[in-house]
C-alpha atoms as a PDB file:
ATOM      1  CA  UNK A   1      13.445  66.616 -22.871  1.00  0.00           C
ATOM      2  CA  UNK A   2      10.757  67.933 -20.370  1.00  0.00           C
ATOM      3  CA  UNK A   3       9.302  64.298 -21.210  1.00  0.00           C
ATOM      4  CA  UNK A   4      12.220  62.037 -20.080  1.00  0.00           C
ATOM      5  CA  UNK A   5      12.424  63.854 -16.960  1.00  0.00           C
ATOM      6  CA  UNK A   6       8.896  63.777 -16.247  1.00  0.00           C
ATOM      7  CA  UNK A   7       9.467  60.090 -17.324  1.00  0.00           C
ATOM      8  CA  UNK A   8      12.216  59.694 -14.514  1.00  0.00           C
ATOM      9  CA  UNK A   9      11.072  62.041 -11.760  1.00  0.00           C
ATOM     10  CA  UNK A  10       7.436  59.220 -12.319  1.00  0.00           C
ATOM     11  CA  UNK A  11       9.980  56.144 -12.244  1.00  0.00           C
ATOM     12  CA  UNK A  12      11.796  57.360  -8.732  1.00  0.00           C
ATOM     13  CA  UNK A  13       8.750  58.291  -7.499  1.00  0.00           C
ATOM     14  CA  UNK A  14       7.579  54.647  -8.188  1.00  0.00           C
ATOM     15  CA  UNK A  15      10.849  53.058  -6.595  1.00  0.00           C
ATOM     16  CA  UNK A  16      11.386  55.420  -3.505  1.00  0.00           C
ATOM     17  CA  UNK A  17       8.056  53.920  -1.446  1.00  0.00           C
ATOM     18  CA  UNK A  18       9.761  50.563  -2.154  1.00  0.00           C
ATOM     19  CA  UNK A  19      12.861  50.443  -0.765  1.00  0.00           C
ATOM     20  CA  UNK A  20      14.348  49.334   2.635  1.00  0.00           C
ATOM     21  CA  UNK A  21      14.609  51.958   5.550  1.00  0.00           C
ATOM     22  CA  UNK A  22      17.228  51.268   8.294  1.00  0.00           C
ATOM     23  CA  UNK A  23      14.639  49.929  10.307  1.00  0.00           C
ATOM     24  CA  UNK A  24      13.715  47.340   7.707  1.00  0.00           C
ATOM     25  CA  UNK A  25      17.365  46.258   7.736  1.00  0.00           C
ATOM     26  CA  UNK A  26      17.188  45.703  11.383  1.00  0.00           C
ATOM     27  CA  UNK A  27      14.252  44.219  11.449  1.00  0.00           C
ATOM     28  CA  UNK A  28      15.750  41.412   8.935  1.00  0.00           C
ATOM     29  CA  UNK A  29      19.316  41.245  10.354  1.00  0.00           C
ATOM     30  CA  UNK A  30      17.313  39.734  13.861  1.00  0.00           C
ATOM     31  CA  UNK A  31      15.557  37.424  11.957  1.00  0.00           C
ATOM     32  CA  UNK A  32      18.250  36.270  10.528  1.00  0.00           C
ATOM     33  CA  UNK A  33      20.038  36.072  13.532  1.00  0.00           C
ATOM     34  CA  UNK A  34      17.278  34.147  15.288  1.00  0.00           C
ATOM     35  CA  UNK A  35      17.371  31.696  12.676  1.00  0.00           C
ATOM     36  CA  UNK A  36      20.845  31.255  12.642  1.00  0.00           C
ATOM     37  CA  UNK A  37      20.630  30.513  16.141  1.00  0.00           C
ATOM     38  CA  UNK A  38      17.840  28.161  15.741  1.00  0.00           C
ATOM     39  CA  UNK A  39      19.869  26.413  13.695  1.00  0.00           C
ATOM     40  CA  UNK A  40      22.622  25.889  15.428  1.00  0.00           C
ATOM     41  CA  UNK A  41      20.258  24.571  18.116  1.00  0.00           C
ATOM     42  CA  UNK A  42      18.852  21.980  15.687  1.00  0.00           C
ATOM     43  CA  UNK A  43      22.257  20.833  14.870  1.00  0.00           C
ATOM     44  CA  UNK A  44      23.600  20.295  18.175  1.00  0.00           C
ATOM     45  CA  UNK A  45      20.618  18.496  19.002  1.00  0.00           C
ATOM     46  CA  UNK A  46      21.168  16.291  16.353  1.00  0.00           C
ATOM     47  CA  UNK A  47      24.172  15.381  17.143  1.00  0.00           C
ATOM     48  CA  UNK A  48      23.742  14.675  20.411  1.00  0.00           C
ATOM     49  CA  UNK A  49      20.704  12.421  19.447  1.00  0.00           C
ATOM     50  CA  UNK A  50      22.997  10.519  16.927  1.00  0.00           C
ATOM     51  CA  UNK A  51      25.635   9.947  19.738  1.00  0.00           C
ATOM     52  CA  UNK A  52      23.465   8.525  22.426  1.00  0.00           C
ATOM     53  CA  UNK A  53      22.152   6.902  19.543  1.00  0.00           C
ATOM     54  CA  UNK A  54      25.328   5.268  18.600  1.00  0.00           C
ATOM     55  CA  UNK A  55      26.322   4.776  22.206  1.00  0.00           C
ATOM     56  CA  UNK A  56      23.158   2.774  22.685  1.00  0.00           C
ATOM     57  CA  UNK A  57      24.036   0.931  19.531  1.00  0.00           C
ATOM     58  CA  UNK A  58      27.085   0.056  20.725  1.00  0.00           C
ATOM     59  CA  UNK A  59      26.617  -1.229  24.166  1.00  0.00           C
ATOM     60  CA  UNK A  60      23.568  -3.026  22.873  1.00  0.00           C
ATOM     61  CA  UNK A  61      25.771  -5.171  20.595  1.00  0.00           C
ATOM     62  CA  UNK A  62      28.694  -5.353  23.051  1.00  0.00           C
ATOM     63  CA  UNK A  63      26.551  -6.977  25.304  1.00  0.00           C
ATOM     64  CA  UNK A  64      24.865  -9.241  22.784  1.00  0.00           C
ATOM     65  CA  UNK A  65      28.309 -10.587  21.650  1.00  0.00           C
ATOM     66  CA  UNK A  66      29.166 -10.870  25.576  1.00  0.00           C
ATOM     67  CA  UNK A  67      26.469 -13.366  25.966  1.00  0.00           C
ATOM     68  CA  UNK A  68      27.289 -15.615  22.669  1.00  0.00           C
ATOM     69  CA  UNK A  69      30.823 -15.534  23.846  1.00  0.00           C
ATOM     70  CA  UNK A  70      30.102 -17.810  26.718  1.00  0.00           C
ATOM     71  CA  UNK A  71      30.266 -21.447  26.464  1.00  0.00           C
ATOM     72  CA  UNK A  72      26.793 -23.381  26.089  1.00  0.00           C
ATOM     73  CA  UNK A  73      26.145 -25.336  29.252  1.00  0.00           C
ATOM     74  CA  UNK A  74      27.418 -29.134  29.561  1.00  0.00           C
ATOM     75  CA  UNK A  75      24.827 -31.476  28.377  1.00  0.00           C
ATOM     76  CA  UNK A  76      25.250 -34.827  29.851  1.00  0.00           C
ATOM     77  CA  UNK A  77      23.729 -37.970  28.061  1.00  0.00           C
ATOM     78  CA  UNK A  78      22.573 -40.258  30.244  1.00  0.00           C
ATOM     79  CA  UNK A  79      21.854 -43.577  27.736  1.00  0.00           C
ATOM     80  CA  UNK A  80      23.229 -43.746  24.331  1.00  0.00           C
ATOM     81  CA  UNK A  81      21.536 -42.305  21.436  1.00  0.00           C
ATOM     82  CA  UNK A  82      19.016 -44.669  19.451  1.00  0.00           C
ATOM     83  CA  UNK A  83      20.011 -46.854  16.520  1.00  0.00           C
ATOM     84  CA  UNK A  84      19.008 -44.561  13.512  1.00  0.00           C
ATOM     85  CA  UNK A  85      17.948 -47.171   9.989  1.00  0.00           C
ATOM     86  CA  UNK A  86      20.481 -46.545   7.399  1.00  0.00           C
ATOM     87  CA  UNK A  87      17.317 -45.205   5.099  1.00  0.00           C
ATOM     88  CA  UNK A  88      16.987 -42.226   7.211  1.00  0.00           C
ATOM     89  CA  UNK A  89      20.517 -41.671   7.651  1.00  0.00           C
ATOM     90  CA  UNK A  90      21.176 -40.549   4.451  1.00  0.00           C
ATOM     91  CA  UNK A  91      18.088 -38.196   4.275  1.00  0.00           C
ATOM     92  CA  UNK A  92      15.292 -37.769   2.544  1.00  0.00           C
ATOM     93  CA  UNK A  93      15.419 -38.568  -1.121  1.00  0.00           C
ATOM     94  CA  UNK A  94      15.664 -35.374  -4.139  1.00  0.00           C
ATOM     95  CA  UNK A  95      12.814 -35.185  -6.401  1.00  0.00           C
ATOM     96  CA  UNK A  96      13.777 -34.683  -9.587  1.00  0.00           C
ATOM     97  CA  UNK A  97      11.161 -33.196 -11.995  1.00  0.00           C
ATOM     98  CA  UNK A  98      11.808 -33.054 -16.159  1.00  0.00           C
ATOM     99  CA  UNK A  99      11.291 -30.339 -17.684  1.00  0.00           C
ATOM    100  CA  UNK A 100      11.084 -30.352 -21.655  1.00  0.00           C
ATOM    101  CA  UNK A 101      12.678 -27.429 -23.626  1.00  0.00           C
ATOM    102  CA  UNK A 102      10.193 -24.945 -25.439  1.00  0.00           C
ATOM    103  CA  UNK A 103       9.845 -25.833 -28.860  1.00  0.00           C
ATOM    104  CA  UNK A 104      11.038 -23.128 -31.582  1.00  0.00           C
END
């Protein structure tokens, strides 16, 4: 018996110099509270960044639709358009090519 408590008395002894003080707890409770806080800062950031972003998005393609909205200007012809030949009318001709199936 004098063995198992020597045993335990060696194993406590062991564990005491390991464990948190109050101090230690403090010490992490701040930290964690100034990361906390950190990240809230990163996230508001964010989403301001993502709204100006947006914002900018948006009035960037109001404005581009604004200016294909408006009518093209007037083109006035002054002489009629020349006589085109009826070969180039129809466009220029396909090219067909022949292609032979693989042999199995």
């Amino acid at each position: 018996m004098d063995n198992e408590v020597a045993a335990l008395k060696a194993h406590i002894d062991a564990i005491v110099p390991t464990l948190a003080t109050k101090a230690d707890i403090e010490i992490l409770r701040a930290e964690m509270h100034k990361m906390s806080a950190e990240g809230y800062r990163w996230m508001v950031a964010s989403m301001v960044a993502m709204f100006i972003g947006f914002g900018g998005l948006y009035f960037a393609a109001s404005r581009s639709q604004a200016e294909r909205s408006q009518a093209p200007p007037a083109i006035q012809v002054q002489s009629p358009p020349p006589a085109v030949p009826a070969a180039q009318a129809q466009g220029p001709q396909p090219i067909v090519i022949y292609v032979t199936p693989p042999k199995q």
